[in-house]
Protein backbone atom coordinates (compact mmCIF):
# COMPACT_ATOMS: atom_id res chain seq x y z
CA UNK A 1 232.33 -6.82 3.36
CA UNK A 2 235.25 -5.34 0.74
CA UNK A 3 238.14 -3.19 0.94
CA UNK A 4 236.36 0.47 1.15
CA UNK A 5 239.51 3.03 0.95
CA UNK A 6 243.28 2.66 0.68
CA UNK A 7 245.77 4.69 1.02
CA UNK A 8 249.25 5.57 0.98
CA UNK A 9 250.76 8.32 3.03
CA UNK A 10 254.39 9.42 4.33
CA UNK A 11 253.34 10.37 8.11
CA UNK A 12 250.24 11.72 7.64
CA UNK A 13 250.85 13.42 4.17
CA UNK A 14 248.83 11.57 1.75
CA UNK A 15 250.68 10.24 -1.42
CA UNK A 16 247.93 8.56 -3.31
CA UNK A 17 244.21 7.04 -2.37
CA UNK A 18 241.66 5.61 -3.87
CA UNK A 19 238.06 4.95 -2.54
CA UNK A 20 235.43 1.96 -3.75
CA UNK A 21 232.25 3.33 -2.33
CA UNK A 22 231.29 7.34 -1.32
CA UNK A 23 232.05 8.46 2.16
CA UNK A 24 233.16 10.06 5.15
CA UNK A 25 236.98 8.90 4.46
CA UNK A 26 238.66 12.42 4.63
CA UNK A 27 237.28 13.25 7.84
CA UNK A 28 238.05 9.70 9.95
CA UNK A 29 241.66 9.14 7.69
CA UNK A 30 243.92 12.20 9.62
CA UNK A 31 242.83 10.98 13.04
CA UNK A 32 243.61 7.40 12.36
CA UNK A 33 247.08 8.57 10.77
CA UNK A 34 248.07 10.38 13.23
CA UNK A 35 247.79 6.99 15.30
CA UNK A 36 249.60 4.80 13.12
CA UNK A 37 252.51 7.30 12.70
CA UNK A 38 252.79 7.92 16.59
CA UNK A 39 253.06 3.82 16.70
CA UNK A 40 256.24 1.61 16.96
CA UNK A 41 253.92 -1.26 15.36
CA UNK A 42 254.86 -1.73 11.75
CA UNK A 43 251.69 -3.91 11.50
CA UNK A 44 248.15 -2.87 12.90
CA UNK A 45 244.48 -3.64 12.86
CA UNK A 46 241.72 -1.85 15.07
CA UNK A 47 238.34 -0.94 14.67
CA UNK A 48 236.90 2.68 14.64
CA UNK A 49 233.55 3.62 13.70
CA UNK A 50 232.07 0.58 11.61
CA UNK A 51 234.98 -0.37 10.06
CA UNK A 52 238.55 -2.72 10.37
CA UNK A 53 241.30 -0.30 9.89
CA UNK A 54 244.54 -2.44 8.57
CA UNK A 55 247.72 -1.34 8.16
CA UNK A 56 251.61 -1.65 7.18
CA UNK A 57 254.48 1.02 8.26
CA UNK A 58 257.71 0.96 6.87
CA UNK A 59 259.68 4.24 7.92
CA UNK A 60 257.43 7.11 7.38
CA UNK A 61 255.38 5.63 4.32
CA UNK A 62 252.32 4.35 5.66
CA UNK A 63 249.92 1.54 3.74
CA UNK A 64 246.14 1.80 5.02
CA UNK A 65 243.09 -0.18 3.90
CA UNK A 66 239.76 0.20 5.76
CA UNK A 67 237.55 -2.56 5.22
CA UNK A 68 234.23 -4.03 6.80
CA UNK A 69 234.71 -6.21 9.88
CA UNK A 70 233.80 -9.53 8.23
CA UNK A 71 236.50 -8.84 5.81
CA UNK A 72 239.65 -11.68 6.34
CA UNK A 73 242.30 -9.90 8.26
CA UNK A 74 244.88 -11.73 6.18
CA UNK A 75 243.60 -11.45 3.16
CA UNK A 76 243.66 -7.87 3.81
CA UNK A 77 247.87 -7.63 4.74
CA UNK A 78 248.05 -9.40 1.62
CA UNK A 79 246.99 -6.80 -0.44
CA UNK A 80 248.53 -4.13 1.14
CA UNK A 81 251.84 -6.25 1.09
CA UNK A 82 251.45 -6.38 -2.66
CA UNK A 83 250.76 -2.35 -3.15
CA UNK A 84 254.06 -1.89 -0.57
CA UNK A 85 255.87 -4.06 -3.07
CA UNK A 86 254.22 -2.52 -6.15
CA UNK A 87 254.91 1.18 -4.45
CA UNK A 88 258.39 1.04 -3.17
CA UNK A 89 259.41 -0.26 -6.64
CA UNK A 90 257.85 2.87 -8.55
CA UNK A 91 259.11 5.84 -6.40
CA UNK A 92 261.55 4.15 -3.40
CA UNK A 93 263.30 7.49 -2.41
CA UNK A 94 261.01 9.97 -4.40
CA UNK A 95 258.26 8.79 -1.50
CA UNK A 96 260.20 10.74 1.16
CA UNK A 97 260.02 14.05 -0.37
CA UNK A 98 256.92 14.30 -2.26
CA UNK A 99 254.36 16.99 -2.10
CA UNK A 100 250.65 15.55 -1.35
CA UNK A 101 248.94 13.80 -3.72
CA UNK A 102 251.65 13.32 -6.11
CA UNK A 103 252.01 9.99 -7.14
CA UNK A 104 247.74 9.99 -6.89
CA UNK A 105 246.90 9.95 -10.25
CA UNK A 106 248.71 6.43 -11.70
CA UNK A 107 248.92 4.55 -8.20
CA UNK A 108 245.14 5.12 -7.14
CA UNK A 109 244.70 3.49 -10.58
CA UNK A 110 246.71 0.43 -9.19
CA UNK A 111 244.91 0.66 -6.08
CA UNK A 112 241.55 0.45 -7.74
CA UNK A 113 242.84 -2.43 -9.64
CA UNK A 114 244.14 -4.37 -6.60
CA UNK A 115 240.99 -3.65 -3.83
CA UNK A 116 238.90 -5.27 -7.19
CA UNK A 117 240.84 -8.44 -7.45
CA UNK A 118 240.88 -9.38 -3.53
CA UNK A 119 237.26 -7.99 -3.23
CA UNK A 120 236.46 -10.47 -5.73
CA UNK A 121 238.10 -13.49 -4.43
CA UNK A 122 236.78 -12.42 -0.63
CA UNK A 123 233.37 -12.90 -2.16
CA UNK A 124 234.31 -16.11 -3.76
CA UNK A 125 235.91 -17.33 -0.47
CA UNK A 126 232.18 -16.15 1.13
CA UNK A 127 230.52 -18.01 -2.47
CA UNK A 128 232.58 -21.21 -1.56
CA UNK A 129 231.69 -21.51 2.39
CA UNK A 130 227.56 -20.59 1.66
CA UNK A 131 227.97 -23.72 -0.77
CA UNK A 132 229.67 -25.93 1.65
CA UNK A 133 227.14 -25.03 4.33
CA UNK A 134 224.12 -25.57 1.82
CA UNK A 135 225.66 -29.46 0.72
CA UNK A 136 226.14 -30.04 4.60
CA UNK A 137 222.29 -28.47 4.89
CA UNK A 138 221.39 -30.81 1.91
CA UNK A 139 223.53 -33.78 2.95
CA UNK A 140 221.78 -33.40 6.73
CA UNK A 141 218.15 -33.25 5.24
CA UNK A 142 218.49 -36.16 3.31
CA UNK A 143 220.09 -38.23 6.22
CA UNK A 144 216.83 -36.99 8.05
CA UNK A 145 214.83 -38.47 5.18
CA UNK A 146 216.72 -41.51 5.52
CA UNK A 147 216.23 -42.25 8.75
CA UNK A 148 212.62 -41.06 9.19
CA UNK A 149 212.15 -43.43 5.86
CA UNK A 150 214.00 -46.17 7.85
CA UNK A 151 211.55 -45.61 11.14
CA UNK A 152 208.91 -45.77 9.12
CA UNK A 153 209.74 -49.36 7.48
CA UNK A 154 210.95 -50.68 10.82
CA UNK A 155 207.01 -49.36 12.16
CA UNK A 156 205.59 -50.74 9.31
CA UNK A 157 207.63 -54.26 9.82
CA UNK A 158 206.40 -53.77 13.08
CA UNK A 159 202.98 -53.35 12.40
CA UNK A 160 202.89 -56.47 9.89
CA UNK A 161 204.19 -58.44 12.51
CA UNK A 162 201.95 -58.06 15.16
CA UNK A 163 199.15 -58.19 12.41
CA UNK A 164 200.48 -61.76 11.45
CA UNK A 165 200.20 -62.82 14.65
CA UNK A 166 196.85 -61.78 15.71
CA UNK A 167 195.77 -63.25 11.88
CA UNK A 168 197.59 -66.64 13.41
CA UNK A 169 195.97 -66.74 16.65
CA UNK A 170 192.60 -66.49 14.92
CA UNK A 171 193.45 -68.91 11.75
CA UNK A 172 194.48 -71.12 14.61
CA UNK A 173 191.04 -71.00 16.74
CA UNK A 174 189.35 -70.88 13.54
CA UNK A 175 191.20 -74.38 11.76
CA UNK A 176 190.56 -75.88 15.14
CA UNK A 177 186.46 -74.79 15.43
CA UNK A 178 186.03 -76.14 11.72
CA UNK A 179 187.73 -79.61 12.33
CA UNK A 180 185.98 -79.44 16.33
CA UNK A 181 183.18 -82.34 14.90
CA UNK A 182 186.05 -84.57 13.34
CA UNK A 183 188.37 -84.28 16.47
CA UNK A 184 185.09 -85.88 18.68
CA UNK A 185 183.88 -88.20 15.65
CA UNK A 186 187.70 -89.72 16.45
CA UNK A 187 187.38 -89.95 19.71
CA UNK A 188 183.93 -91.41 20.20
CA UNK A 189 185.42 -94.09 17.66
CA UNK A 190 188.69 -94.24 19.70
CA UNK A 191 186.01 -95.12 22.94
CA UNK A 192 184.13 -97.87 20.76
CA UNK A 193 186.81 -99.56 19.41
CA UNK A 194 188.34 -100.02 22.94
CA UNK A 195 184.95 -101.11 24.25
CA UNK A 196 184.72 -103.58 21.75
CA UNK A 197 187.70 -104.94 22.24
CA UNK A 198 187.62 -105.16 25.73
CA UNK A 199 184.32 -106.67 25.75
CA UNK A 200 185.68 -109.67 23.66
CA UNK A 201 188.38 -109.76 25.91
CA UNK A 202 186.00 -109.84 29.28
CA UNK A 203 183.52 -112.12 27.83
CA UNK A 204 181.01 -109.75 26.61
CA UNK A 205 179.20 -106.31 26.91
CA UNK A 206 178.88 -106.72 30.46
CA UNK A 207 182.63 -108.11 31.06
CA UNK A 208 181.34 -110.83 33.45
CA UNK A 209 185.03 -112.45 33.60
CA UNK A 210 186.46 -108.98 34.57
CA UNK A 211 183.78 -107.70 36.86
CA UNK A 212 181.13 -110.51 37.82
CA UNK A 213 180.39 -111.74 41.43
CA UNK A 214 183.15 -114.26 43.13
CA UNK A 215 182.28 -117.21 45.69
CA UNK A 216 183.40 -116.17 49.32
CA UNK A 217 185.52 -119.18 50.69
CA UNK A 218 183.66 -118.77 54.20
CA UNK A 219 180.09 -119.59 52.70
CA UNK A 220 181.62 -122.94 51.10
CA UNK A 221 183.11 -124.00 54.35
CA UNK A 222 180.10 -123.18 56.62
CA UNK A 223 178.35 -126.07 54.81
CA UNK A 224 180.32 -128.24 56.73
């Protein structure tokens, strides 16, 4: 993930370098600048091998930092626009006719210094998205909670009703089996009470004035 190597090189005549971790640097570095110094690009990033290869050209003087692909392109042209700055305003001219390895021992130390402090803030860029993406983790689990809490009421709810009604169906049939000899005690009195009265009304138990026998008007007139 950090900065691995720098460099910094007129052509391909290295100036001063500086390494983070052991490795197979000094045998990739004069291949990759010979490409840069062939190039017209005064700004370049390719991959070789397993790393992002990043670098500025200004003139001759070369600025190089390999890093591991996940490591933010940006971030990386922003350090090596801060050693450019921090180089050209130690040696300027003295850079174009240096032997190899001469300004090595004070700029690697600057180098060193530099790969630490944007290693360091790469990680806590890295430290800063694995939170985010744990709260949003966090913040999804507990809205999965939520709603699996809110199913679970609205099944519950769901099951209370439909227990109230069957419990009100059979409160119902059972009220109604209870009070079953009362309802016919009512009505049988209901019946007597109208017999009665219509028995006084009719003339007695057998209603004669409602229901008895009448004369036929032909058997009164055959008399005659």
């Amino acid at each position: 993930m950090p900065i691995q190597y720098s460099l910094v090189s007129r052509g391909k005549t290295i100036l001063a370098e500086q390494a983070m971790v052991p490795g197979n640097f000094s045998q990739v570095v004069p291949h990759v600048l010979s490409l840069i110094a062939d190039s017209r690009e005064p700004r370049k990033s390719f991959t070789h091998t397993d790393f992002m290869f990043h670098s500025l050209k200004e003139d001759e003087i070369i600025y190089l930092a390999i890093a591991d692909k996940d490591f933010d392109e940006s971030m990386a042209f922003r350090y090596l626009s801060e050693i450019q700055t921090k180089f050209y305003s130690r040696y300027s001219a003295f850079a174009y006719v240096a032997f190899a390895y001469a300004m090595n021992m004070e700029f690697s130390k600057v180098m060193l210094a530099k790969m630490k402090r944007y290693n360091a803030a790469m990680q806590d860029q890295l430290e800063d998205i694995k939170r985010i993406m744990a709260r949003n983790v966090e913040e999804v689990d507990n809205r999965g909670e939520q709603l699996g809490l809110l199913m679970g009421r609205t099944e519950m709810l769901s099951n209370d009703t439909r227990a109230f009604q069957r419990s009100s169906r059979a409160g119902w049939w059972e009220m109604l089996r209870k009070n079953l000899k009362w309802i016919i005690l009512i009505l049988l009195t209901l019946l007597l009470v109208t017999y009665i009265v219509a028995s006084a009304a009719c003339g007695g138990p057998a209603w004669p004035k409602c229901v008895g026998p009448k004369s036929s008007n032909h058997n009164s007139t055959g008399r005659y």
